[in-house]
Structure formats: structure tokens, C-alpha cells
C-alpha atoms as a PDB file:
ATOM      1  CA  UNK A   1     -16.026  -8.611  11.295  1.00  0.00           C
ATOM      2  CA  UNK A   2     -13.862 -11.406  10.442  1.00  0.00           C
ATOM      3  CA  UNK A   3     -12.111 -13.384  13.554  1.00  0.00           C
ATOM      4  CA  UNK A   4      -8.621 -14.309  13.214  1.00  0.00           C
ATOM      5  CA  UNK A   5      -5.700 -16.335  14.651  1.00  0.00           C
ATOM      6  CA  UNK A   6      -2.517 -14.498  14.119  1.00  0.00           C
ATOM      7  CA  UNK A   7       0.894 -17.505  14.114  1.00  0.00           C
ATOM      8  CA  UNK A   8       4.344 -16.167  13.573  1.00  0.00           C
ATOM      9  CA  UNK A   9       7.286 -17.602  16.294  1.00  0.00           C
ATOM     10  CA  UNK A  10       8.809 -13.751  16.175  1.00  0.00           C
ATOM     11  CA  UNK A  11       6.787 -10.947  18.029  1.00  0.00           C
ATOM     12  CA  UNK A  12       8.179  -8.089  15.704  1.00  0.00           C
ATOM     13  CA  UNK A  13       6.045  -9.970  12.821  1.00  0.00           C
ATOM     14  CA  UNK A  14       3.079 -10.554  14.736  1.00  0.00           C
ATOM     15  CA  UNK A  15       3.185  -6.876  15.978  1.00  0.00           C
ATOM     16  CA  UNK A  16       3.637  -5.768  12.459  1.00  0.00           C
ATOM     17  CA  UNK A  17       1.068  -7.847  11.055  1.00  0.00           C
ATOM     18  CA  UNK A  18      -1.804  -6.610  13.949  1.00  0.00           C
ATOM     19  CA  UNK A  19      -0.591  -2.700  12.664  1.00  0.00           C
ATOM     20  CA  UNK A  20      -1.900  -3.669   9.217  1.00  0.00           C
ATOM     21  CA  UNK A  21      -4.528  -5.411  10.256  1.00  0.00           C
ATOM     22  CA  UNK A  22      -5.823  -2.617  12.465  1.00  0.00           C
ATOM     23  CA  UNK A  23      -6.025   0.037   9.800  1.00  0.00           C
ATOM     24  CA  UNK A  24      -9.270  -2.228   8.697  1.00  0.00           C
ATOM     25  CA  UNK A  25     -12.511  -3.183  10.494  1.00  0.00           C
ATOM     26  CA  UNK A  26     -12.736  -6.091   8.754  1.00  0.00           C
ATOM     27  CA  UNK A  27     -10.869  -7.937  11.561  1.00  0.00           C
ATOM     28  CA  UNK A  28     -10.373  -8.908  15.432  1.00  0.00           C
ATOM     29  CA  UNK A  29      -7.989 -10.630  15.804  1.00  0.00           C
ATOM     30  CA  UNK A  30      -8.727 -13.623  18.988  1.00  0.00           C
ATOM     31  CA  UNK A  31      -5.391 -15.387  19.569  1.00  0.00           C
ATOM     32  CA  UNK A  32      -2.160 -15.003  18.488  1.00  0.00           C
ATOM     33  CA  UNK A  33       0.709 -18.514  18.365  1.00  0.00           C
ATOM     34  CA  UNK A  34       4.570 -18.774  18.168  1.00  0.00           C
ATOM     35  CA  UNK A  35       4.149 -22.024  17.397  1.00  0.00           C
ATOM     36  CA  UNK A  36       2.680 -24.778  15.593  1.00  0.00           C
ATOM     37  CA  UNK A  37       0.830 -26.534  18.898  1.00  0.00           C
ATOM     38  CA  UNK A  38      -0.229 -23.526  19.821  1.00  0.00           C
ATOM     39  CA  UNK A  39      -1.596 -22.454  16.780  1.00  0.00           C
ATOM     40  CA  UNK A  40      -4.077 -25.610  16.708  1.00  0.00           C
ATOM     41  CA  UNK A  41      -4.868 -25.069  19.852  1.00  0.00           C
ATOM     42  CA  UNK A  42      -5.783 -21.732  19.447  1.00  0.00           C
ATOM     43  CA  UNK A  43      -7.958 -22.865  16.523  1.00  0.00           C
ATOM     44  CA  UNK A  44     -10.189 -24.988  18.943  1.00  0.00           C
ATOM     45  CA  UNK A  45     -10.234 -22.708  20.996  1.00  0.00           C
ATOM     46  CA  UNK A  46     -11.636 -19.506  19.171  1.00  0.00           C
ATOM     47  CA  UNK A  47     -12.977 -20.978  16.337  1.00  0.00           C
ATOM     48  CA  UNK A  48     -11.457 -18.290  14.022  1.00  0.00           C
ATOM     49  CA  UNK A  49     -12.931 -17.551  10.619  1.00  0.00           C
ATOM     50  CA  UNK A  50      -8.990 -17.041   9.216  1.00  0.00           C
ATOM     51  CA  UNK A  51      -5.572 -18.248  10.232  1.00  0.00           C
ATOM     52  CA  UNK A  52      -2.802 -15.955   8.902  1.00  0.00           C
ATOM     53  CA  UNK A  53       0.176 -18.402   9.766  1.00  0.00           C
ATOM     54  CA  UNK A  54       3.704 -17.993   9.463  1.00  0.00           C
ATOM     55  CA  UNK A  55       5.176 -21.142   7.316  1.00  0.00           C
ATOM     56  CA  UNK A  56       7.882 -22.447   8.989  1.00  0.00           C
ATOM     57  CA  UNK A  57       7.597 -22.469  12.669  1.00  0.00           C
ATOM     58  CA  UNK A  58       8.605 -24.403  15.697  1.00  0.00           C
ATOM     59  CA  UNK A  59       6.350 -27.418  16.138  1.00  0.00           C
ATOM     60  CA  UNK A  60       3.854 -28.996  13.399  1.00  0.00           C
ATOM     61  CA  UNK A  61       3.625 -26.278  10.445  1.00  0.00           C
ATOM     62  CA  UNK A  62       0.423 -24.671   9.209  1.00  0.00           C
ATOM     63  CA  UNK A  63       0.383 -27.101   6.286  1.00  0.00           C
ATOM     64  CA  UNK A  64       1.075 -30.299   8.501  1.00  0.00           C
ATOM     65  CA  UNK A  65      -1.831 -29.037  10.268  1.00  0.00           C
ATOM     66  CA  UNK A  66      -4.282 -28.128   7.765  1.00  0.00           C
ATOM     67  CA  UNK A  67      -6.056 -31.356   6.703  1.00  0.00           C
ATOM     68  CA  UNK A  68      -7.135 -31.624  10.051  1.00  0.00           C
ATOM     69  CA  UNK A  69      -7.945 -28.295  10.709  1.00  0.00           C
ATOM     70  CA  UNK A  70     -10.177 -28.413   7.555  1.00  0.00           C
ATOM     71  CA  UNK A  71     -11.820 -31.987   8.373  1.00  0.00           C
ATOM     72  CA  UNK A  72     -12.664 -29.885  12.316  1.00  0.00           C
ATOM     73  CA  UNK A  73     -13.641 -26.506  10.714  1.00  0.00           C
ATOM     74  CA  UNK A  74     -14.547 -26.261   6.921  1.00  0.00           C
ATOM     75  CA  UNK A  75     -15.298 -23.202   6.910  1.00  0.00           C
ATOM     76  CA  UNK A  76     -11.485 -22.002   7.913  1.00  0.00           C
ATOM     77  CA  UNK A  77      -9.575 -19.921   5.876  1.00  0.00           C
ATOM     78  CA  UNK A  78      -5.950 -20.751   6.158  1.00  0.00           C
ATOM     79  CA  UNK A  79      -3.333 -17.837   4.754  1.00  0.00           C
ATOM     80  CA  UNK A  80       0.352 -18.848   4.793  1.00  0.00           C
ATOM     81  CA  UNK A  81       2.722 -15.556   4.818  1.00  0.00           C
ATOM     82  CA  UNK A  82       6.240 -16.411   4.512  1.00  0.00           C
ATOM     83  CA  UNK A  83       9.562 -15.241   3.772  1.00  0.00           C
ATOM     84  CA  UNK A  84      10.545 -18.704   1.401  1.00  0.00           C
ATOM     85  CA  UNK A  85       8.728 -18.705  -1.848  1.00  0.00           C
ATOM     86  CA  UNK A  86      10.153 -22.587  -2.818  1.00  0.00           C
ATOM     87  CA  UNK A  87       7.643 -23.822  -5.235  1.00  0.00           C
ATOM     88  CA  UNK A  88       7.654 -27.344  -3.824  1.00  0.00           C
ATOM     89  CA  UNK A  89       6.072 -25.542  -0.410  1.00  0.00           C
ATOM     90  CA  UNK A  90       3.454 -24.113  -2.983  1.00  0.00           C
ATOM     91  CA  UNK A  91       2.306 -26.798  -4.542  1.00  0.00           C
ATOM     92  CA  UNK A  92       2.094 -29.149  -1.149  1.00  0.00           C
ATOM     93  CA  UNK A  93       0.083 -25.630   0.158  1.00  0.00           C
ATOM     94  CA  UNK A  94      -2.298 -26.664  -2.686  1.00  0.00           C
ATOM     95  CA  UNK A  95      -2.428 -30.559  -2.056  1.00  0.00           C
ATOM     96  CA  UNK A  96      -3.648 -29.630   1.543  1.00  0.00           C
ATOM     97  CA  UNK A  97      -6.233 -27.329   0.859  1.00  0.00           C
ATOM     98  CA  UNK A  98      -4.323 -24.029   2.040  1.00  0.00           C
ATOM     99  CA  UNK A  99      -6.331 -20.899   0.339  1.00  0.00           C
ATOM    100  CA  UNK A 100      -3.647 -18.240   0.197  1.00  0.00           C
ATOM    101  CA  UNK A 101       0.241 -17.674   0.130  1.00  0.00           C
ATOM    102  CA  UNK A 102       1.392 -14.465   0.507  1.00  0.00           C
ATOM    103  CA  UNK A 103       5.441 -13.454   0.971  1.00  0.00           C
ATOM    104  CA  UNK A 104       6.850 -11.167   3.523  1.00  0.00           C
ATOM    105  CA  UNK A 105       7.255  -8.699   1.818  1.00  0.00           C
ATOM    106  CA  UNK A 106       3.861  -7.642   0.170  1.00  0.00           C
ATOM    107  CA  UNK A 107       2.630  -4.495   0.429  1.00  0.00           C
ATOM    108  CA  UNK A 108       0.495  -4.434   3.484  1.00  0.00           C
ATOM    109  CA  UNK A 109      -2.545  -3.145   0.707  1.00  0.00           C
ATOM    110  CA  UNK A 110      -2.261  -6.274  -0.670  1.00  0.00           C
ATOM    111  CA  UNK A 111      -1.972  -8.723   2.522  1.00  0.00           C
ATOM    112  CA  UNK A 112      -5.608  -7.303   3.333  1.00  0.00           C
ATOM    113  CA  UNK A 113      -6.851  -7.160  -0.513  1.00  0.00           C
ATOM    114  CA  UNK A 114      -5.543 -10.828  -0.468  1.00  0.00           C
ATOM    115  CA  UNK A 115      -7.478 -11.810   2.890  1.00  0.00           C
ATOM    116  CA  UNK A 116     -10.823 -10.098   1.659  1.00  0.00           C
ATOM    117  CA  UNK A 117     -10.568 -12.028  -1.497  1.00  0.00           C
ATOM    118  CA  UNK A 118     -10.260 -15.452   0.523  1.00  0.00           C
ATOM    119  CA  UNK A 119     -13.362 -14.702   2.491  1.00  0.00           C
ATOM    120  CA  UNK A 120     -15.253 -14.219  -0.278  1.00  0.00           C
ATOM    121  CA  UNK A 121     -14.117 -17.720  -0.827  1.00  0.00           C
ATOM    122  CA  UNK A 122     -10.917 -17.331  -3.994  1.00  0.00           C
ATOM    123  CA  UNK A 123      -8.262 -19.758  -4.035  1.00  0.00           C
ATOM    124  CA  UNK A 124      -4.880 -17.530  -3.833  1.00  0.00           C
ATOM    125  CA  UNK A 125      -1.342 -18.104  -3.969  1.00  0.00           C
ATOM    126  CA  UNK A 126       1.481 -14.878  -4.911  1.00  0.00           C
ATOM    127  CA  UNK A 127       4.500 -16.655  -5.161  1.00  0.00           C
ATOM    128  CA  UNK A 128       7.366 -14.544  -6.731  1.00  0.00           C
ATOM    129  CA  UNK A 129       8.328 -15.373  -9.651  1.00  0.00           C
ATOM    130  CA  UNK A 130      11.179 -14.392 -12.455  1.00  0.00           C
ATOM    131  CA  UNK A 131      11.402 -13.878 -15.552  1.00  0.00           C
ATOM    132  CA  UNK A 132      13.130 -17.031 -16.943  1.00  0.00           C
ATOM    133  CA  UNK A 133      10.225 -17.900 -19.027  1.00  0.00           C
ATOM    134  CA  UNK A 134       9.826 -20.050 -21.955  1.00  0.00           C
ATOM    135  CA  UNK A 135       9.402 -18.453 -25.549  1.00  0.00           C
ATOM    136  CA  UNK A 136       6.327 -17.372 -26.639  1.00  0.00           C
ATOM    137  CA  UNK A 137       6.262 -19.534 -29.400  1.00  0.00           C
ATOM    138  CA  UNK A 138       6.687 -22.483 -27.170  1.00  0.00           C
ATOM    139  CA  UNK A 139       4.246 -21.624 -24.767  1.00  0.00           C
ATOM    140  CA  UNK A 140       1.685 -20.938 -28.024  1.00  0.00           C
ATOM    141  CA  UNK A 141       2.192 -24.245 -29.536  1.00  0.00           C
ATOM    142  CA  UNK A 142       1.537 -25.992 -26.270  1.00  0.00           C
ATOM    143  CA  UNK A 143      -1.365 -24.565 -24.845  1.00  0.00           C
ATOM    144  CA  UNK A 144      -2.644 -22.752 -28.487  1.00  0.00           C
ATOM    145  CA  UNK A 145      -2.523 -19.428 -26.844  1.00  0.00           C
ATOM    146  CA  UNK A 146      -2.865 -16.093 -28.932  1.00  0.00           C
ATOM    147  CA  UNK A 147      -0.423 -13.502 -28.419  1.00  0.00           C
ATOM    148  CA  UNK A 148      -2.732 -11.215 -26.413  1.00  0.00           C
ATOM    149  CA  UNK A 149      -3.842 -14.282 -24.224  1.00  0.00           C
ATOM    150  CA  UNK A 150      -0.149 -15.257 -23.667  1.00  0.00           C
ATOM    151  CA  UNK A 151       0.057 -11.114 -22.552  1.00  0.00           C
ATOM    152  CA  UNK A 152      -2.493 -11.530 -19.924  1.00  0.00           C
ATOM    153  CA  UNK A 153      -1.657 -14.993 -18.942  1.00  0.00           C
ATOM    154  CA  UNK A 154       2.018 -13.205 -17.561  1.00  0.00           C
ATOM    155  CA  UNK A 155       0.350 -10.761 -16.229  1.00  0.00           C
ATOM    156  CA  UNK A 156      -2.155 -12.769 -13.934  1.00  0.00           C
ATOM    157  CA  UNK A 157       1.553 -14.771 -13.211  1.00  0.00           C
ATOM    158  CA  UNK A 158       2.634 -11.290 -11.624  1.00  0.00           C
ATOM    159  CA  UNK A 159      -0.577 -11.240  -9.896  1.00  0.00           C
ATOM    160  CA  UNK A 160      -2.396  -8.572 -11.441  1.00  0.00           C
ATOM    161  CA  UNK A 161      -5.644  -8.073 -11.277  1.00  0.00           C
ATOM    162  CA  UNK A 162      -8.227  -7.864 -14.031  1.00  0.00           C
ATOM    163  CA  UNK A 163      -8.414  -3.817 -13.515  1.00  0.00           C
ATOM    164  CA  UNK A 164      -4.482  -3.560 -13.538  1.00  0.00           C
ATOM    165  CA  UNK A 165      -4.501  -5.976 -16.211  1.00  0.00           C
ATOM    166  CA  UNK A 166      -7.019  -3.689 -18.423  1.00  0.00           C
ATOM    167  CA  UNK A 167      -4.966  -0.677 -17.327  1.00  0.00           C
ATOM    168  CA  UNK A 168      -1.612  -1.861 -18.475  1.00  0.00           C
ATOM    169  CA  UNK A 169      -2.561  -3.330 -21.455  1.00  0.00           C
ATOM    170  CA  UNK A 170      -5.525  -0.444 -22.636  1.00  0.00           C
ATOM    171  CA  UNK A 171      -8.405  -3.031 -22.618  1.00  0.00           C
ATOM    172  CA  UNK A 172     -11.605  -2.931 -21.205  1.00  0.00           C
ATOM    173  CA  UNK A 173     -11.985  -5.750 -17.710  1.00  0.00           C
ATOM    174  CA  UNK A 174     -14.582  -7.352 -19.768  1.00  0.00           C
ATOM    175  CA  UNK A 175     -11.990  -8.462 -22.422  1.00  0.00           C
ATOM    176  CA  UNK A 176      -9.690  -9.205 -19.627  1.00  0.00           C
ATOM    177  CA  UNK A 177     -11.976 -11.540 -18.252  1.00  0.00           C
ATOM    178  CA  UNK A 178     -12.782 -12.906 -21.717  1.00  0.00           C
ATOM    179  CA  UNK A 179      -9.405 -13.635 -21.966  1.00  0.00           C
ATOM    180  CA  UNK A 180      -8.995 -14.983 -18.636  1.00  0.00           C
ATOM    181  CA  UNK A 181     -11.615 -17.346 -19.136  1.00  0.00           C
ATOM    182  CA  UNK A 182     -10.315 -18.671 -22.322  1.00  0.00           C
ATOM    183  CA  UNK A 183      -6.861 -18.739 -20.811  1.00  0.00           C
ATOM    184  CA  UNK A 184      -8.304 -21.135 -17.674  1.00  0.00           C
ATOM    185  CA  UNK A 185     -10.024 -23.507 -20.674  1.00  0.00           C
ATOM    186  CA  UNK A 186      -6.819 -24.291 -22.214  1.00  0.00           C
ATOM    187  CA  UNK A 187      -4.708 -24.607 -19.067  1.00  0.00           C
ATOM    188  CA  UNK A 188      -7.837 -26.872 -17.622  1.00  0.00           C
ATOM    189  CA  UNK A 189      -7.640 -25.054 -14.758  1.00  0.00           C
ATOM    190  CA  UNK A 190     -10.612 -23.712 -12.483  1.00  0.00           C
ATOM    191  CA  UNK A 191      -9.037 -20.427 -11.544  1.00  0.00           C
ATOM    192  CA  UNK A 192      -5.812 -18.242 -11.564  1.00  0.00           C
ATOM    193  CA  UNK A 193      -3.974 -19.332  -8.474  1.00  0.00           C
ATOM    194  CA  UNK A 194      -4.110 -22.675  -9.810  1.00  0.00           C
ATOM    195  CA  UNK A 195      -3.564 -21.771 -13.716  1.00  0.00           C
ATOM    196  CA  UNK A 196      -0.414 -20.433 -11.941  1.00  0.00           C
ATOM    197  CA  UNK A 197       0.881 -23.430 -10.422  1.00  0.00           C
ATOM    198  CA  UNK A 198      -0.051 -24.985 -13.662  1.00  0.00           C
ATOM    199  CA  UNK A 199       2.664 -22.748 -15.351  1.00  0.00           C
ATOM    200  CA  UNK A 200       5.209 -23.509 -12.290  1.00  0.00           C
ATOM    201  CA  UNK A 201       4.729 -27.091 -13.085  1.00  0.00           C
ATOM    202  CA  UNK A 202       4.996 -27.170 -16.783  1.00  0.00           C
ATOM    203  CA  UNK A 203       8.372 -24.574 -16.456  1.00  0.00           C
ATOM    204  CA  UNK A 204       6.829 -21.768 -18.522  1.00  0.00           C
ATOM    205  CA  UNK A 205       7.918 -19.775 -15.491  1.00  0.00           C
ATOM    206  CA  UNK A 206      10.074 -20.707 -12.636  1.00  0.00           C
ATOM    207  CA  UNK A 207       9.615 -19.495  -8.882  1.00  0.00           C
ATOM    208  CA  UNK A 208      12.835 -17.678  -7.355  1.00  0.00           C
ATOM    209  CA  UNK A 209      14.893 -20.086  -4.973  1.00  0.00           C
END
């Protein structure tokens, strides 16, 4: 079982949060902050495995605090769960070395999917996203994508996974993750949460302000 420090500065959150998390024995939850200082403190205290933190809260934020979290515990996973999906917030989550962020609003399936990915030790980041894309053709000639590549490369944008990729577009996982790979070796990225920011960067896709 996986321990974890719960941070949110409204009670109705946390409280909804510890419903989903109890519906799995994955976690045990061992402190729970309403703000930044007592979120670190917390950490120190209880040497959690996770931190599933809120974004914006009174007192130093999660991503203020994560550098030295990290340097302290390098083993900690650090999940931020918030109701802004600003890309700017996305990519400084990145610079610091934050290993998930997760909106509001998921389904609660996917908040514990999400955290059972991380501590297994992926990278991931669901930012929403629209649809005010770049053409295909553009996208092609910079990154010399096929059209089947460019397919799966929006659908790992949505956050798909390999099986709902194969599923939607009637291809075995194995050619997804063919396809994946390749897509990772002409972004130069390592993985998907960062092929994504990749695509936020370049404007082939544009997070929702």
C-alpha cells in the first residue's frame, strides 16, 4: 500500500478525493494540508510515497516546493490536480520535476489509473486540450509524420491509451506502440507526457485558457 499526503485548501475536495481514493487498497492516506507550509511539513513528517496536491493554494505551491522536496525525498511522487489547465503552469510542472497533472474534473477511474501509472514510475501530465490544431500537412512536413502516425499522435494528445488507441482506430497495441515509438523518435522526446508538451510548445495544439 502506497502512503499519501492529501493538499487541497477546501475540505469538500479533500473529502471527495479520500472517497475515490478509498474504493482502492492501493492507498492510506497519512496527512492531509490546506496549505502550502503545511503540506511540506507534512512531507517530513510522514515521509509519503505520493503527494496529490492541489495547485494553487495558500502559502508556497506544490511546484515552488518541489525541487526541494525532490533533493529531501527522491523517491516522492508529486501529482498536481487542479482546476486551471494554463500551459505555462504545465510546462514549469515539468521544469521542476512534478510527475503528474491531472484536472478537476477527471473521472475518478482515471485519477487512480493516473496515480498507479506514476508509481510504477511514468512521467504524466492530462492537460485539456482543443481542437485548434495545425493542418496535417503542416504538422507532416515538420516532424515527417505519416498519416496514421499523425492519427495516433492526437490521440495520445487526448490521452488515450495504447488499448483505447488500438480500439478506436482497429489496430492491434503492438502497432500502436510501433507507432508510438516512431512518433517519440521524431518529436525527440523520451515519452508521451513530454511528446505532449512538445506539441503545446511547437502550437500543433493549444491548451484551453
Amino acid at each position: 500500500m502506497h502512503r499519501l499526503v492529501l493538499a487541497d485548501d477546501h475540505q469538500i475536495v479533500r473529502d471527495g478525493l479520500k472517497l475515490i481514493l478509498s474504493s482502492t487498497n492501493d492507498y492510506e492516506i497519512v496527512g492531509e494540508a490546506s496549505n502550502g507550509k503545511e503540506l511540506v511539513k507534512l512531507v517530513h513528517e510522514t515521509k509519503p510515497d505520493i503527494v496529490l496536491s492541489d495547485l494553487k493554494m495558500p502559502g508556497p505551491s506544490v511546484i515552488e516546493s518541489c525541487i526541494n522536496l525532490k533533493a529531501t525525498f527522491p523517491d516522492l511522487k508529486i501529482v498536481v490536480l487542479t482546476a486551471f489547465d494554463e500551459s505555462e503552469d504545465i510546462y514549469r510542472a515539468v521544469d521542476v520535476g512534478i510527475d503528474g497533472y491531472l484536472m478537476k474534473d477527471t473521472d475518478p477511474k482515471q485519477i487512480l489509473n493516473t496515480l498507479n501509472m506514476i508509481m510504477l514510475g511514468y512521467s504524466l501530465f492530462q492537460p485539456k486540450i482543443d481542437r485548434q490544431r495545425k493542418q496535417h500537412a503542416t504538422i507532416a512536413d515538420d516532424l515527417h509524420m505519416t498519416e496514421r502516425e499523425l492519427e495516433v499522435f492526437e490521440l495520445i494528445i487526448d490521452n488515450l491509451s495504447n488499448a483505447e488507441i488500438a480500439e478506436k482506430l482497429f489496430i492491434s497495441e503492438a502497432t500502436v506502440k510501433t507507432h508510438v515509438s516512431s512518433i517519440l523518435r521524431k518529436t525527440g522526446q523520451p515519452n508521451r507526457s513530454q511528446a505532449v508538451l512538445f506539441a503545446l510548445k511547437k502550437g500543433y495544439v493549444k491548451a484551453n485558457s
